[in-house]
Structures are given as C-alpha cells and as structure tokens.
PDB file of N, CA and C in Angstrom:
ATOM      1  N   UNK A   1     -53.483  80.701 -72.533  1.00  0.00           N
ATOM      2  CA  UNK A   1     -52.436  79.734 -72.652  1.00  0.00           C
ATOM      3  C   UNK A   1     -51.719  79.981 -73.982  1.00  0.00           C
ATOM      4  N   UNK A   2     -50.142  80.143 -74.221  1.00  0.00           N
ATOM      5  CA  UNK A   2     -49.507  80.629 -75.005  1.00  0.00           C
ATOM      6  C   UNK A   2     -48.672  79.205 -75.282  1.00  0.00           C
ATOM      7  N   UNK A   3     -48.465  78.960 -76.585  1.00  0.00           N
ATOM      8  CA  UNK A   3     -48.291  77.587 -77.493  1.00  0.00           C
ATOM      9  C   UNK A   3     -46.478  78.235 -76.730  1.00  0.00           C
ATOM     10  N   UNK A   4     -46.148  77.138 -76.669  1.00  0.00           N
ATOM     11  CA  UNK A   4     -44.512  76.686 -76.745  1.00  0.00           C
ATOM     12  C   UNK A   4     -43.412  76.518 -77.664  1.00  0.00           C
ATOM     13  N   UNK A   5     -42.661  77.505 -78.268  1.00  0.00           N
ATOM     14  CA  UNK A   5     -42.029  76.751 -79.528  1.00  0.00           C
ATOM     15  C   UNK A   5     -40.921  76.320 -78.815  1.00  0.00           C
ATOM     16  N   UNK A   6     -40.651  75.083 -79.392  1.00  0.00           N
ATOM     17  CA  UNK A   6     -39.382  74.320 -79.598  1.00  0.00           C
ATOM     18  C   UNK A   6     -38.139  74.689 -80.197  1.00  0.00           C
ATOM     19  N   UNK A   7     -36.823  74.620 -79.743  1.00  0.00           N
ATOM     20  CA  UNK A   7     -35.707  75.264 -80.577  1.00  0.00           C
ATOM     21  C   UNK A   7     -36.105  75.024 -81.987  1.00  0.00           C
ATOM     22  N   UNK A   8     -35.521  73.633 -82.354  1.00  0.00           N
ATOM     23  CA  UNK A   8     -35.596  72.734 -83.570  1.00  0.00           C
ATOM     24  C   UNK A   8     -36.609  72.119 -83.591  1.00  0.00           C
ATOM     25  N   UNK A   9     -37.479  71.706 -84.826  1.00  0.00           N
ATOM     26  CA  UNK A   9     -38.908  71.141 -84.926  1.00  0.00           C
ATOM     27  C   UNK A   9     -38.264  69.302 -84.882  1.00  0.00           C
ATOM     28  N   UNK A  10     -39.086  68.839 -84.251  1.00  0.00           N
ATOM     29  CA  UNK A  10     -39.000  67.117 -84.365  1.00  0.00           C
ATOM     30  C   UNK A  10     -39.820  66.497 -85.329  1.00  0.00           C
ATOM     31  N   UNK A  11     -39.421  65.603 -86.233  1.00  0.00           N
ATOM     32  CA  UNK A  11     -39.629  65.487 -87.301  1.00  0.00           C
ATOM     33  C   UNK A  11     -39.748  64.071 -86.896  1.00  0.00           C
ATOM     34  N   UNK A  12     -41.437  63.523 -87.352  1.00  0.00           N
ATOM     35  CA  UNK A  12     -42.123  62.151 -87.345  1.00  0.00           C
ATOM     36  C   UNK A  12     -42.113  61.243 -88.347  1.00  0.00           C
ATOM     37  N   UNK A  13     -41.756  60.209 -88.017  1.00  0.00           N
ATOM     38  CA  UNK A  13     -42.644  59.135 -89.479  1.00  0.00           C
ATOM     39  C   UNK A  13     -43.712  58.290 -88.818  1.00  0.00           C
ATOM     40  N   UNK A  14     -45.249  59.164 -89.358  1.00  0.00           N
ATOM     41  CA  UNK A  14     -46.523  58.263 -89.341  1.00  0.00           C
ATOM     42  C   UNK A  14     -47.030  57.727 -90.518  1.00  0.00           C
ATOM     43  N   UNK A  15     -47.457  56.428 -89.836  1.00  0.00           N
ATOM     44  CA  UNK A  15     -47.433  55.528 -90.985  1.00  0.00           C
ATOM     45  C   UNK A  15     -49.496  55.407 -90.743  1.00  0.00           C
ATOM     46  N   UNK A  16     -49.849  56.217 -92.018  1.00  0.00           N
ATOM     47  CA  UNK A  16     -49.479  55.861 -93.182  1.00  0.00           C
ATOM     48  C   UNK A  16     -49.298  56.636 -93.809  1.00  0.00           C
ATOM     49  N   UNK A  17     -49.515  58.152 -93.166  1.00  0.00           N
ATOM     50  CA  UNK A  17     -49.868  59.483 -93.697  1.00  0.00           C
ATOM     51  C   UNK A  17     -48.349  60.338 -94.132  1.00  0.00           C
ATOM     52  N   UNK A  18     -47.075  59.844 -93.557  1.00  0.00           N
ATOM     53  CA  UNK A  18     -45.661  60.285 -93.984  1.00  0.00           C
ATOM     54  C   UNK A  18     -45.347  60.795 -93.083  1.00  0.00           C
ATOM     55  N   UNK A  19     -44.336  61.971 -93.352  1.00  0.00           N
ATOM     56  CA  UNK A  19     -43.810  62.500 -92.166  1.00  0.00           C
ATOM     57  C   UNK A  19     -44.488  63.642 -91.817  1.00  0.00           C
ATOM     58  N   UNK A  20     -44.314  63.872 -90.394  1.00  0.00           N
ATOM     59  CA  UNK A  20     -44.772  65.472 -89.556  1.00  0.00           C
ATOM     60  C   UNK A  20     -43.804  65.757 -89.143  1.00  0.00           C
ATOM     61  N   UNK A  21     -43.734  67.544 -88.993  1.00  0.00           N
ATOM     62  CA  UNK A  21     -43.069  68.414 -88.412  1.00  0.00           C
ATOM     63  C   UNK A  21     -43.496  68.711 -87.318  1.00  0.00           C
ATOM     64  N   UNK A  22     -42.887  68.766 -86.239  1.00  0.00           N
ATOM     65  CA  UNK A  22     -43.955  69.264 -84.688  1.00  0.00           C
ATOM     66  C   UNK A  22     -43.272  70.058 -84.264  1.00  0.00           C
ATOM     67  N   UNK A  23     -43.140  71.561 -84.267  1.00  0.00           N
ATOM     68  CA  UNK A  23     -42.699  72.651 -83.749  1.00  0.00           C
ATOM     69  C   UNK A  23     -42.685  72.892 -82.351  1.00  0.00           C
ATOM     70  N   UNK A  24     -43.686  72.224 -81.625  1.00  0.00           N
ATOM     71  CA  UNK A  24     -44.131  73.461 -80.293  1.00  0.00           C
ATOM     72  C   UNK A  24     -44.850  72.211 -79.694  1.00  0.00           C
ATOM     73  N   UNK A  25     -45.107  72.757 -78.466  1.00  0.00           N
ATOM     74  CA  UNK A  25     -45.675  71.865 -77.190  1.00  0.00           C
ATOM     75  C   UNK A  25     -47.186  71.731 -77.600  1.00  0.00           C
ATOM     76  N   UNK A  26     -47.878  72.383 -78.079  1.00  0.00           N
ATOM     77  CA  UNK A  26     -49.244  72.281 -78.562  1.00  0.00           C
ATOM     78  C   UNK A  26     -49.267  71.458 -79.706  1.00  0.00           C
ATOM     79  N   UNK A  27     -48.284  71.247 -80.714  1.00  0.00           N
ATOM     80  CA  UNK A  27     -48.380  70.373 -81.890  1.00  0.00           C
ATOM     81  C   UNK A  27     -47.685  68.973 -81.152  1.00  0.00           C
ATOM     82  N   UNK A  28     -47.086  68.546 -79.895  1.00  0.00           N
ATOM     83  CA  UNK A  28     -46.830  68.159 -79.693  1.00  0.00           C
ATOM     84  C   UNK A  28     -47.662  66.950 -79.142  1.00  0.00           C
ATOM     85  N   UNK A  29     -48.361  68.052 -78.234  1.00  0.00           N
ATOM     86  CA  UNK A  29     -49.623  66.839 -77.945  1.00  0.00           C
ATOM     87  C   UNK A  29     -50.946  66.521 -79.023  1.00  0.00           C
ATOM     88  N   UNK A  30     -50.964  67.316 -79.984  1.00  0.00           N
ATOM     89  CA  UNK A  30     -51.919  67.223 -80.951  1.00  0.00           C
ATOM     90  C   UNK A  30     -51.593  65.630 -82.086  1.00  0.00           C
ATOM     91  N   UNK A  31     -50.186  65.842 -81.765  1.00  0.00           N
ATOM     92  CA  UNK A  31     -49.601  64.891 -82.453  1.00  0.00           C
ATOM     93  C   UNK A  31     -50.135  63.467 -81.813  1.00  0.00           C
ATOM     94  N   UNK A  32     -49.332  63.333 -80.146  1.00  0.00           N
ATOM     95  CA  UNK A  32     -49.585  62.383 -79.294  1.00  0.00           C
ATOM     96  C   UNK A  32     -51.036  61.756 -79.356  1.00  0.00           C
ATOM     97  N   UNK A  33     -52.090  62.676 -79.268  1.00  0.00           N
ATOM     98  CA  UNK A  33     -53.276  62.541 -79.704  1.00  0.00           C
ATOM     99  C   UNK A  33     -54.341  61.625 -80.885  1.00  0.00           C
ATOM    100  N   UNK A  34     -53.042  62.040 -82.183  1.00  0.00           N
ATOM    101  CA  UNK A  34     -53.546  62.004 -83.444  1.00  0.00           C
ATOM    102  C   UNK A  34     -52.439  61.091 -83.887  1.00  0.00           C
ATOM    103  N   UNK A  35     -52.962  60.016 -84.693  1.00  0.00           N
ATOM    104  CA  UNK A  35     -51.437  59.254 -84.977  1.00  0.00           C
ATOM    105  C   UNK A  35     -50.696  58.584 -84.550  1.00  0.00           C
ATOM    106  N   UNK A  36     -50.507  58.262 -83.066  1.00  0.00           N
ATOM    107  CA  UNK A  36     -49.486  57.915 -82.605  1.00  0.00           C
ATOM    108  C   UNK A  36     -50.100  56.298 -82.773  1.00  0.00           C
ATOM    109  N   UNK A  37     -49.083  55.619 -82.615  1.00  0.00           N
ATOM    110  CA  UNK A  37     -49.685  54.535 -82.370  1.00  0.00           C
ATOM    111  C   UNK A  37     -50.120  53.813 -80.952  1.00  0.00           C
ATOM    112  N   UNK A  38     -51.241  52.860 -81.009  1.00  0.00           N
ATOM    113  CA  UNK A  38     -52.254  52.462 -80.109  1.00  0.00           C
ATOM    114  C   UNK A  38     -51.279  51.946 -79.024  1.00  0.00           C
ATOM    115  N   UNK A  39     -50.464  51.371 -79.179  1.00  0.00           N
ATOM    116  CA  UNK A  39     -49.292  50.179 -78.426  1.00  0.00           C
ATOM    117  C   UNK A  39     -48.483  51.160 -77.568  1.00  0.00           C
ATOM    118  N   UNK A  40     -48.633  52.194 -78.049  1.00  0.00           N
ATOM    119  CA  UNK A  40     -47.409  53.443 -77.222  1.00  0.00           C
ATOM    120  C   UNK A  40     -48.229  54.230 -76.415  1.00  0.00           C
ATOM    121  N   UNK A  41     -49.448  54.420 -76.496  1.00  0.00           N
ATOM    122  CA  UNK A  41     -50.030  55.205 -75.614  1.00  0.00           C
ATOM    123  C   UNK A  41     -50.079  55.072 -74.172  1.00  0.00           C
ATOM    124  N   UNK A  42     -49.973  53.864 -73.762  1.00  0.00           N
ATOM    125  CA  UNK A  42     -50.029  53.669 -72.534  1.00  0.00           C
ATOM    126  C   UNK A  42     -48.488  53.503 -71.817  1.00  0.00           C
ATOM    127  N   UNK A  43     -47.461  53.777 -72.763  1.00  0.00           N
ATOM    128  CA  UNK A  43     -46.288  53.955 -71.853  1.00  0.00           C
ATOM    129  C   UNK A  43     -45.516  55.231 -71.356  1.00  0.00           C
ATOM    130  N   UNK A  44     -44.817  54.583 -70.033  1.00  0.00           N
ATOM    131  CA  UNK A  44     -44.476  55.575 -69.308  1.00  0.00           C
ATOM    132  C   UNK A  44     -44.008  56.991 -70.050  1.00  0.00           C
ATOM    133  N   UNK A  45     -42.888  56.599 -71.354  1.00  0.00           N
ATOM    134  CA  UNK A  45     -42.054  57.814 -71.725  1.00  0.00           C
ATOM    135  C   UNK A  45     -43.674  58.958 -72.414  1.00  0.00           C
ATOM    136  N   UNK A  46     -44.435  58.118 -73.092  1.00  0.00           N
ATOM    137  CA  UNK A  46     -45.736  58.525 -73.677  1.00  0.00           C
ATOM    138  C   UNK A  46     -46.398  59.798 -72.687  1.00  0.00           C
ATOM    139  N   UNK A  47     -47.096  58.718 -71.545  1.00  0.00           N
ATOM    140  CA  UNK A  47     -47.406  59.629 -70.511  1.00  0.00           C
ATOM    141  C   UNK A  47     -46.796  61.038 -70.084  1.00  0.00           C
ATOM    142  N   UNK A  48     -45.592  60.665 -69.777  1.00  0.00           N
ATOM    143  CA  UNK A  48     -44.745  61.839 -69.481  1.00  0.00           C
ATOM    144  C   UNK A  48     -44.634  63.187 -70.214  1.00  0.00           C
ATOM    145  N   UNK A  49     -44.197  62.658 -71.422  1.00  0.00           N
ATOM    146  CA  UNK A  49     -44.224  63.427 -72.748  1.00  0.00           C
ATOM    147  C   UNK A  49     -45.706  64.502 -72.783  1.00  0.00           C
ATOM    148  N   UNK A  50     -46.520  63.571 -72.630  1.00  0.00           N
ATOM    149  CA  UNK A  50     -48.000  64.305 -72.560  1.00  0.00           C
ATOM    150  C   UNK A  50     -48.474  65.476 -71.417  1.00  0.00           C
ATOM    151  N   UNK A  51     -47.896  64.927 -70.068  1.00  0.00           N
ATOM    152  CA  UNK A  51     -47.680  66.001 -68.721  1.00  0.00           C
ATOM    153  C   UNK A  51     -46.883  66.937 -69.185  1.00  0.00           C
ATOM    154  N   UNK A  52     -45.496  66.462 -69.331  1.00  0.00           N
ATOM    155  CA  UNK A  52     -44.516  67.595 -69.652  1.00  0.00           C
ATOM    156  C   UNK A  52     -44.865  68.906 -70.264  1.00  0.00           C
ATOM    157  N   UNK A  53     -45.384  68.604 -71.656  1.00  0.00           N
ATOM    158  CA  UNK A  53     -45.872  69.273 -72.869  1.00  0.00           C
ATOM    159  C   UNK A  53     -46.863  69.915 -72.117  1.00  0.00           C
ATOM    160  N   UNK A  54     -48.111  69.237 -71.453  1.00  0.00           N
ATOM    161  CA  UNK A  54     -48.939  70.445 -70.982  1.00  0.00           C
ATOM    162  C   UNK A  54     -48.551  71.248 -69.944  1.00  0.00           C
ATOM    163  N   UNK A  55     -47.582  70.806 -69.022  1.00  0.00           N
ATOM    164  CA  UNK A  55     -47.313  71.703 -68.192  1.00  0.00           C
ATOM    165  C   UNK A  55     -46.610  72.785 -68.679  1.00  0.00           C
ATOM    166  N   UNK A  56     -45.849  72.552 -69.886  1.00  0.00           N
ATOM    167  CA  UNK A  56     -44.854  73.661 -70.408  1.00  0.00           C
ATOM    168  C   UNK A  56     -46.210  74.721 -70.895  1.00  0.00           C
ATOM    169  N   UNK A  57     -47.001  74.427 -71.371  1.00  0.00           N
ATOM    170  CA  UNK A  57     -48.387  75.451 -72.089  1.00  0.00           C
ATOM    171  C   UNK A  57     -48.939  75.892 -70.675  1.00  0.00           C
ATOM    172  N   UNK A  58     -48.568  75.455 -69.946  1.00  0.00           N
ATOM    173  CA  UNK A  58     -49.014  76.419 -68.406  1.00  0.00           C
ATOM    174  C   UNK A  58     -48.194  77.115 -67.455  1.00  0.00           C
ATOM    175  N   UNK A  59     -46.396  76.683 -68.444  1.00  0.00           N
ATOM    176  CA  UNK A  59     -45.719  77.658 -68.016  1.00  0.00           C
ATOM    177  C   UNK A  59     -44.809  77.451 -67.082  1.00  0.00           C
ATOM    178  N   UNK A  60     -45.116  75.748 -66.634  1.00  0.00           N
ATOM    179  CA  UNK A  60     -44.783  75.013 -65.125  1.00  0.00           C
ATOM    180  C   UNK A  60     -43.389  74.542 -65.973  1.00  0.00           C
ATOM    181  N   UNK A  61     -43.103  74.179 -67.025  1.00  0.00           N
ATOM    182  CA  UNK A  61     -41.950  73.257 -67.714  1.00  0.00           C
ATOM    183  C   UNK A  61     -41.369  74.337 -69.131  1.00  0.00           C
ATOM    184  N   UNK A  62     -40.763  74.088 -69.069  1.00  0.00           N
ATOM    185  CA  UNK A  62     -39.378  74.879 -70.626  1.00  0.00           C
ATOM    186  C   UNK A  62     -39.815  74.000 -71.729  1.00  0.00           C
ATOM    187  N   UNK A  63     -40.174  74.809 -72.867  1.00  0.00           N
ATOM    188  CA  UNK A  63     -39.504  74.035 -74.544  1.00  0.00           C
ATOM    189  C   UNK A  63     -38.658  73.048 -74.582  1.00  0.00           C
ATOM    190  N   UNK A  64     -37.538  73.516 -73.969  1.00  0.00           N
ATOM    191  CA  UNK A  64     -37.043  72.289 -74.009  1.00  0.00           C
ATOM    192  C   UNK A  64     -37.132  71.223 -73.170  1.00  0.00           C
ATOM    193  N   UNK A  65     -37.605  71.059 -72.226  1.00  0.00           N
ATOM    194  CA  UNK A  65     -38.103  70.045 -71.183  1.00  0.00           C
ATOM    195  C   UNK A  65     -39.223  68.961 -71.763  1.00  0.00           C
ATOM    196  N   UNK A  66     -39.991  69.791 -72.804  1.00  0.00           N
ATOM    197  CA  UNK A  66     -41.122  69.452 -73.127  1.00  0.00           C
ATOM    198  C   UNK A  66     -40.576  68.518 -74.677  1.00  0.00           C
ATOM    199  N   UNK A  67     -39.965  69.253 -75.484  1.00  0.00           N
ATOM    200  CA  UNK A  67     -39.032  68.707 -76.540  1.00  0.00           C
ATOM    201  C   UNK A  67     -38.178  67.379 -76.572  1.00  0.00           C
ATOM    202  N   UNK A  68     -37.714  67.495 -75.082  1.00  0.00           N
ATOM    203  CA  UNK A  68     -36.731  66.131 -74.546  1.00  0.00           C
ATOM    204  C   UNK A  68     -37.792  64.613 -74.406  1.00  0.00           C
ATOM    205  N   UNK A  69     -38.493  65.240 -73.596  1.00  0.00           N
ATOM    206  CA  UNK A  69     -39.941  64.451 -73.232  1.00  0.00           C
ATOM    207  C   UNK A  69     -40.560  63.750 -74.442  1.00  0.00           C
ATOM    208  N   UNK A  70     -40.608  64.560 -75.291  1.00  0.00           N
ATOM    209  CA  UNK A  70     -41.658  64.547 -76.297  1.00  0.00           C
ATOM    210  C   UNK A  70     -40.610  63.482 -77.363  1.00  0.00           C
ATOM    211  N   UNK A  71     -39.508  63.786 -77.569  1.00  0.00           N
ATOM    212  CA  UNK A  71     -38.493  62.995 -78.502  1.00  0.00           C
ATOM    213  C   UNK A  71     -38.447  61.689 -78.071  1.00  0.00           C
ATOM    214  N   UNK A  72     -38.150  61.276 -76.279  1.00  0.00           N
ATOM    215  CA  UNK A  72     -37.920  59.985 -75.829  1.00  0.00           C
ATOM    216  C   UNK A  72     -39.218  59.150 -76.244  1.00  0.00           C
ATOM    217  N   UNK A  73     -40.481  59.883 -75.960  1.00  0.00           N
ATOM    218  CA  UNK A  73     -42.015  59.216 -76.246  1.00  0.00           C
ATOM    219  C   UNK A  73     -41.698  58.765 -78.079  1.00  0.00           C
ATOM    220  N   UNK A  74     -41.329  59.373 -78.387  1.00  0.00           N
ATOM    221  CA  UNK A  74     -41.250  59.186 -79.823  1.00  0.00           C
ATOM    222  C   UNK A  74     -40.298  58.147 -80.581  1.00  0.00           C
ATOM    223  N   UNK A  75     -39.322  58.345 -79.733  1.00  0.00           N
ATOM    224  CA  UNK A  75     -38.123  57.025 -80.352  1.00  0.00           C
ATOM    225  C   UNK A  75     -38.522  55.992 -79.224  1.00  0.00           C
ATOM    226  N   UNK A  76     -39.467  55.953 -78.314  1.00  0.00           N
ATOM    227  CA  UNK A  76     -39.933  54.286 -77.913  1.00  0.00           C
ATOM    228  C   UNK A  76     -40.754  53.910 -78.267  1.00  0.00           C
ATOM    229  N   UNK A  77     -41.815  54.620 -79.334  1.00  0.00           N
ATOM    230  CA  UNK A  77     -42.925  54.224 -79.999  1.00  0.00           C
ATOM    231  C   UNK A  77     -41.833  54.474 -81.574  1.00  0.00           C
ATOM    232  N   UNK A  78     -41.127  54.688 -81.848  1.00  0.00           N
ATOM    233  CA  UNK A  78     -40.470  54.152 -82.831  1.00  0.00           C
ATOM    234  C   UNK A  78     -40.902  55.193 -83.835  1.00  0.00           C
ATOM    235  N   UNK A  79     -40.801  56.268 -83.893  1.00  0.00           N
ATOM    236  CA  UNK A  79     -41.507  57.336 -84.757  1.00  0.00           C
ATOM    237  C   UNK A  79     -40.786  58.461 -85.105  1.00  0.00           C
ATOM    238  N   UNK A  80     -39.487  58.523 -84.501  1.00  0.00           N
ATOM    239  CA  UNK A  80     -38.435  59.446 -85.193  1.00  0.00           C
ATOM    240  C   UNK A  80     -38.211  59.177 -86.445  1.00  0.00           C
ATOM    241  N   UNK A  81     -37.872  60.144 -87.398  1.00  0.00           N
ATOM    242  CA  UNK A  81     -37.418  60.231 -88.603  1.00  0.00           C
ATOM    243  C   UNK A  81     -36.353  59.742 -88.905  1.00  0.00           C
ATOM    244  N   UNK A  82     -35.715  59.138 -89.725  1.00  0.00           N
ATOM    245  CA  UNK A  82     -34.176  58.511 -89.904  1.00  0.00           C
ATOM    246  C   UNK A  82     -33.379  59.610 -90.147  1.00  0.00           C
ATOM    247  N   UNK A  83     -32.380  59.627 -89.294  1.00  0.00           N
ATOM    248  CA  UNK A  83     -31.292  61.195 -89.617  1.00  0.00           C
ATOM    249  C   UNK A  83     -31.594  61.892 -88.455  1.00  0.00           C
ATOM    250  N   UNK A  84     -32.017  61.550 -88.043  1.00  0.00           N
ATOM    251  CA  UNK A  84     -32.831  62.660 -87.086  1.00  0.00           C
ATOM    252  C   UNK A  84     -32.330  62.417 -85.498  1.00  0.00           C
TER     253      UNK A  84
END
C-alpha cells in the first residue's frame, strides 16, 4: 500500500498541541485518529473522510477525492486553520 500525496498540504488547528500539516491520505487518517475531537467522530462528513482516505491508499479513490473528503470532515469539526 503506497501513501497518497495531496496537491497542497491541509493545515489543522489542534487544540492543544497547535497546528498540523497533513500532506497525504495516510497522515490523513493518522490525523482523524489522533486529535480529532471526540464530538466529530461520529459524523457523517468524519466517516466519509475516513473511507475515502483509505480507499484512496488502495487505489479505489484520487488525492484529491480523499483531500476534498478529508477538508469537509475538518471544517465540520471546526479544525481548519484560519486563512486556509
């Protein structure tokens, strides 16, 4: 299984640890994993984000499919970077 890079890296604010850079579909779910918050895990964009991303590491979904996914999970758990 070959990691996914992302065009542009998506850039997090976890609280409490600051910001992350998440390059690729493998840091993507490592992220989802690690950090995210408890309240977001169980929603739909979350879920998705999490399929997407692994299916792209199996080749089934695009970087960017997985990137799109992965951004919406992120600005409904409220974790995009400002500017961003």
């Amino acid at each position: 299984m070959e990691d996914v890079l992302f065009s542009h890296p998506v850039v997090l604010n976890l609280r409490p640890t600051g910001q992350r850079k998440v390059d690729s579909a493998y840091e993507a779910i490592e992220a989802m994993h690690d950090g995210w918050p408890d309240r977001s895990t169980h929603s739909r964009a979350y879920r998705r984000a999490l399929r997407t991303c692994r299916d792209a590491l199996d080749g089934w979904q695009s970087g960017s499919s997985c990137r799109r996914a992965f951004v919406k999970a992120a600005r409904s758990a409220r974790l995009i970077a400002p500017g961003r």
